[in-house]
N, C-alpha and C. Protein backbone atom coordinates (compact mmCIF):
# COMPACT_ATOMS: atom_id res chain seq x y z
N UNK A 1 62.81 -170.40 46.11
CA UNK A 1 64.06 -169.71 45.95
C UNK A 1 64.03 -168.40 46.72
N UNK A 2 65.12 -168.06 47.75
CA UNK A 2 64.99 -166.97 48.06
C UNK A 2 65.22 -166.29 47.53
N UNK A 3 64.67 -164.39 47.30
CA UNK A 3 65.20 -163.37 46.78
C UNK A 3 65.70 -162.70 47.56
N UNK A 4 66.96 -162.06 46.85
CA UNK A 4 68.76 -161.19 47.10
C UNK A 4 67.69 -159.49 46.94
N UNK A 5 67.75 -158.88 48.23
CA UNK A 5 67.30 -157.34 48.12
C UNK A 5 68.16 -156.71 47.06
N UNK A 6 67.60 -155.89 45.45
CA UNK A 6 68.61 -155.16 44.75
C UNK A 6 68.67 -153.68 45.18
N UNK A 7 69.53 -153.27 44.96
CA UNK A 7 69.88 -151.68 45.37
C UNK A 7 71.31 -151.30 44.58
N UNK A 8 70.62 -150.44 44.01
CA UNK A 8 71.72 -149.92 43.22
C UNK A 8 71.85 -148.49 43.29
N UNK A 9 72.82 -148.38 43.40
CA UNK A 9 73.14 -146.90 44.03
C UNK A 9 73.29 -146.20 42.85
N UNK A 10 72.98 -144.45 43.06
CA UNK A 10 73.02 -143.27 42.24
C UNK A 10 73.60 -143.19 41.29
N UNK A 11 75.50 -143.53 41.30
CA UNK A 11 76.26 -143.32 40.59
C UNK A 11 76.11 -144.20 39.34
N UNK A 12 75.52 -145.70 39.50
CA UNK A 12 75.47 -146.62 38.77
C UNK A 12 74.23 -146.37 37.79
N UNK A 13 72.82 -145.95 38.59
CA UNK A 13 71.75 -145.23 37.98
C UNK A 13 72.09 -144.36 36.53
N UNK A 14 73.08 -143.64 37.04
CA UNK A 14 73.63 -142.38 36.63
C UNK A 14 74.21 -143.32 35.23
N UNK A 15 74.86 -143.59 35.38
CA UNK A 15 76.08 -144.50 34.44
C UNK A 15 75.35 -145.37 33.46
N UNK A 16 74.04 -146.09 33.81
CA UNK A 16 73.27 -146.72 32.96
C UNK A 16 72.17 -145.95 32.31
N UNK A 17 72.03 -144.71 32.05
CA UNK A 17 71.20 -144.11 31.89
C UNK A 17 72.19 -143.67 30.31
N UNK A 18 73.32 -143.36 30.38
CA UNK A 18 74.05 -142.99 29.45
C UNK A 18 74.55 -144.26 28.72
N UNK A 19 73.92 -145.10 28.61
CA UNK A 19 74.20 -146.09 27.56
C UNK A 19 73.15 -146.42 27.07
N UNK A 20 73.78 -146.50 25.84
CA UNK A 20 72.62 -146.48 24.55
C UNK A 20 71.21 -147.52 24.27
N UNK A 21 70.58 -147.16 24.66
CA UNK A 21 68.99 -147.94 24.64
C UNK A 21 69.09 -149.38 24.27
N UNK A 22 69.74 -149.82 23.25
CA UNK A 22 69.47 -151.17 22.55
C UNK A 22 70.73 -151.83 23.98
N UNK A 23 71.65 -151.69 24.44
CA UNK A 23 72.35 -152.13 25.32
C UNK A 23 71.64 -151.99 26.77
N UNK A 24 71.53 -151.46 27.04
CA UNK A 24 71.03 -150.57 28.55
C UNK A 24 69.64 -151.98 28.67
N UNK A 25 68.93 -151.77 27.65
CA UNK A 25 67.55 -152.66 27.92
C UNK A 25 68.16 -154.20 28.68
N UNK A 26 69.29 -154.99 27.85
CA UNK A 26 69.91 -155.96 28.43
C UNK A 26 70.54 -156.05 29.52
N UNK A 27 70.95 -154.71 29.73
CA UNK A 27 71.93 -155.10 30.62
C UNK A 27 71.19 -154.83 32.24
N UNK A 28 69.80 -153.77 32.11
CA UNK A 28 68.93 -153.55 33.07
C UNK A 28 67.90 -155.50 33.92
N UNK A 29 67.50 -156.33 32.48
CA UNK A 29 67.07 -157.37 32.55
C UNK A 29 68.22 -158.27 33.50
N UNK A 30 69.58 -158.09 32.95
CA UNK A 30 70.41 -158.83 33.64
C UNK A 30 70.59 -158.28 35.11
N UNK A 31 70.66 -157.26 35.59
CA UNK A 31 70.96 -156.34 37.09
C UNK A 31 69.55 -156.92 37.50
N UNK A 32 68.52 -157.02 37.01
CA UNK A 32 67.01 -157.99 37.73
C UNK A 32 67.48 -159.48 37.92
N UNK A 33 68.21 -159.81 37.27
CA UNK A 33 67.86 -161.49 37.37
C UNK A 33 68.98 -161.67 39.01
N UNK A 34 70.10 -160.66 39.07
CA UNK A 34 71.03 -160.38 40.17
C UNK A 34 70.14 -161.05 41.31
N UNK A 35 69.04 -160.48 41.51
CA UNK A 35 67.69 -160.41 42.55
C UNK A 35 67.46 -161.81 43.08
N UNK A 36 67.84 -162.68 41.85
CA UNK A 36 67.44 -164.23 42.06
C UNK A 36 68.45 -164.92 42.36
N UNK A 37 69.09 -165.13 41.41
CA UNK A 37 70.96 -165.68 41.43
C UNK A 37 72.03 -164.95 41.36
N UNK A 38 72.62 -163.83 42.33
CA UNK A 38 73.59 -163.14 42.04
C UNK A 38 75.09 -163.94 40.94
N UNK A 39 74.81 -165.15 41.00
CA UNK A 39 76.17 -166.04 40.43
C UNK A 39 76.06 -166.74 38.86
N UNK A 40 74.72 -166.50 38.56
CA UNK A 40 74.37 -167.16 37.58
C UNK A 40 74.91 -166.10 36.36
N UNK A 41 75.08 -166.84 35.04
CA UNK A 41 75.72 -165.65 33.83
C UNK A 41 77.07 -165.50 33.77
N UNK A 42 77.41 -164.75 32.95
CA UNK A 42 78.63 -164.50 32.83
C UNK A 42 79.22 -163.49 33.96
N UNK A 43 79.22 -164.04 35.52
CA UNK A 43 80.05 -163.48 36.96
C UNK A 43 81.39 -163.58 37.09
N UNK A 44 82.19 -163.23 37.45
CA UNK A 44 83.65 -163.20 38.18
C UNK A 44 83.81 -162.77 39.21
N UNK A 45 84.17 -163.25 40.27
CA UNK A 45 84.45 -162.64 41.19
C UNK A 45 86.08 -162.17 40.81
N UNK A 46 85.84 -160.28 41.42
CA UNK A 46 87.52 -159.71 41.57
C UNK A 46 88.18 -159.94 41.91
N UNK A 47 89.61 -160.08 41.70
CA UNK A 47 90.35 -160.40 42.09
C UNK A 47 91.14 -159.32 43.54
N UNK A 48 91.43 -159.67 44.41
CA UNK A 48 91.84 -159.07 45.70
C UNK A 48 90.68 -158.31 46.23
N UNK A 49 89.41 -159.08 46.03
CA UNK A 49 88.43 -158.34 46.41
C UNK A 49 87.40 -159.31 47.56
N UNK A 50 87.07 -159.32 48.38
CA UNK A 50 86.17 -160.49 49.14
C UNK A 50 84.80 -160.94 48.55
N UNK A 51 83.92 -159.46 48.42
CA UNK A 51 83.02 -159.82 48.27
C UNK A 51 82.11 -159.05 46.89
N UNK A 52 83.30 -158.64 45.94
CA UNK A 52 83.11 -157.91 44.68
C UNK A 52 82.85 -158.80 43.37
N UNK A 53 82.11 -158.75 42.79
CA UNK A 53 81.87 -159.17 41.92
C UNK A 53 81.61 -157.91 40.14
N UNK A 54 82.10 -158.80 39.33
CA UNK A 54 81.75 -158.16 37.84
C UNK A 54 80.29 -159.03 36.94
N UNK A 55 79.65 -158.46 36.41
CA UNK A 55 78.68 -159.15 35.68
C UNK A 55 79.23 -158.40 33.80
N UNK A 56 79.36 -159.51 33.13
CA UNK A 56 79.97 -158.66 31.75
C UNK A 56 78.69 -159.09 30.63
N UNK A 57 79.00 -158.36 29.75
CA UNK A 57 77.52 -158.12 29.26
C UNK A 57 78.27 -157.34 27.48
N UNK A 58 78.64 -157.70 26.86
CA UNK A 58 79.64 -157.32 25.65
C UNK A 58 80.55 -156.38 26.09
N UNK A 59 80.61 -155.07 25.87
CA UNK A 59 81.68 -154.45 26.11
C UNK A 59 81.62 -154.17 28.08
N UNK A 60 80.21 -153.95 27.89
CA UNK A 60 79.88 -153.09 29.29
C UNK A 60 79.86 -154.42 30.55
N UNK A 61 80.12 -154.18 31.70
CA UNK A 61 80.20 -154.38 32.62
C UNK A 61 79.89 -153.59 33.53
N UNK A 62 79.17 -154.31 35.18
CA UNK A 62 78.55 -153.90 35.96
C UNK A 62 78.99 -154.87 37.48
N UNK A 63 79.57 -153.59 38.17
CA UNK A 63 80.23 -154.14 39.21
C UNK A 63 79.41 -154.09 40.33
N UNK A 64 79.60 -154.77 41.08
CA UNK A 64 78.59 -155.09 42.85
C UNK A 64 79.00 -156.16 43.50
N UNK A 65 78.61 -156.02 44.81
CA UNK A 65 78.97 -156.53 46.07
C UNK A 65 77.59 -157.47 45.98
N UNK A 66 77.86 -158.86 46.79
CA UNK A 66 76.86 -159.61 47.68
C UNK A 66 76.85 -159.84 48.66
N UNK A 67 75.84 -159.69 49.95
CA UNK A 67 76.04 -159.96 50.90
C UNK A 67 75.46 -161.21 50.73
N UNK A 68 76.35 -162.15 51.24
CA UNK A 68 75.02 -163.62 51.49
C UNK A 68 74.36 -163.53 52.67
N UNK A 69 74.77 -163.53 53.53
CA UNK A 69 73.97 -163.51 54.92
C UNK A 69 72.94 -162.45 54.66
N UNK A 70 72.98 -161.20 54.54
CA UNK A 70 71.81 -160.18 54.27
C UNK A 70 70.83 -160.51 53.44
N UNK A 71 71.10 -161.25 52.50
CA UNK A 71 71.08 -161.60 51.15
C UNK A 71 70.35 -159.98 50.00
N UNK A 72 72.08 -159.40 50.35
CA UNK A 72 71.44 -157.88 49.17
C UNK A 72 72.74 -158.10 48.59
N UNK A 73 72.24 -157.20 47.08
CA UNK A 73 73.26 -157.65 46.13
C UNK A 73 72.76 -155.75 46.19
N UNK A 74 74.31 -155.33 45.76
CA UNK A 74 74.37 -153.75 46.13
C UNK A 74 75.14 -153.48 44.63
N UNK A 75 74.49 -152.69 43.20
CA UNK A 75 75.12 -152.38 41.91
C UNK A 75 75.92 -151.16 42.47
N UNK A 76 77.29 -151.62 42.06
CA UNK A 76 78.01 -150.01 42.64
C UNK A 76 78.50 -149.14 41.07
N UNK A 77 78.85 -149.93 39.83
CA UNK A 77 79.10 -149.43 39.06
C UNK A 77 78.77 -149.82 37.42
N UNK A 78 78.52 -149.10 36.71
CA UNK A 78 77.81 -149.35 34.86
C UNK A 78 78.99 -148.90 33.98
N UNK A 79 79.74 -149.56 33.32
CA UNK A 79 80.32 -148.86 32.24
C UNK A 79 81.14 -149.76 31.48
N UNK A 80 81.25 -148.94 30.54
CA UNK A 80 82.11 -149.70 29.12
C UNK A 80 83.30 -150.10 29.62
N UNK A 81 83.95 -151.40 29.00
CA UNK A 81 85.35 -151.57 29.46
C UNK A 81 86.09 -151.05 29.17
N UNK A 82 86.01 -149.89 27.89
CA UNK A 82 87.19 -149.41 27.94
C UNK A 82 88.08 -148.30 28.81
N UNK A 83 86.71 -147.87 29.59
CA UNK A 83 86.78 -147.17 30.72
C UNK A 83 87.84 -147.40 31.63
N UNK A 84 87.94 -148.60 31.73
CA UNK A 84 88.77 -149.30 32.87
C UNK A 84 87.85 -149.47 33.52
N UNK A 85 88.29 -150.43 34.96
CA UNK A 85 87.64 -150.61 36.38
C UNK A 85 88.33 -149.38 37.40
């Protein structure tokens, strides 16, 4: 199986750091498994978006891009839904 380069940028770092330990632990395991199968789990791709994807995870959700050809999966954002997107 090939592996997807992860990279997750600052802001998202930032954003998962402020959610509460018993959540954060899951939702960090799930942003690893990204590495293997970006599509596998509960994915959606956005709507009016090419190459955006959501990963949902109870309330919280975690947004990122895939490149297939590169094969890097890039975390751009961490947060509760009630936040909005």
């Amino acid at each position: 199986m090939v592996k997807y380069e992860l990279i997750i940028k600052r802001k998202a770092l930032k954003e998962l750091t402020g959610i509460p330990k018993v959540f954060r632990d899951k939702i960090e395991s799930k942003i690893d498994a990204l590495a293997y199968d970006p599509l596998i789990g509960d994915v959606k791709k956005l709507a009016g978006e090419e190459f955006m994807y959501r990963l949902r995870h109870g309330d919280y959700r975690v947004v990122f891009t895939i490149d297939f050809e590169a094969k890097r999966v890039v975390v751009l954002k961490v947060f509760c839904r009630s936040a909005g997107y």
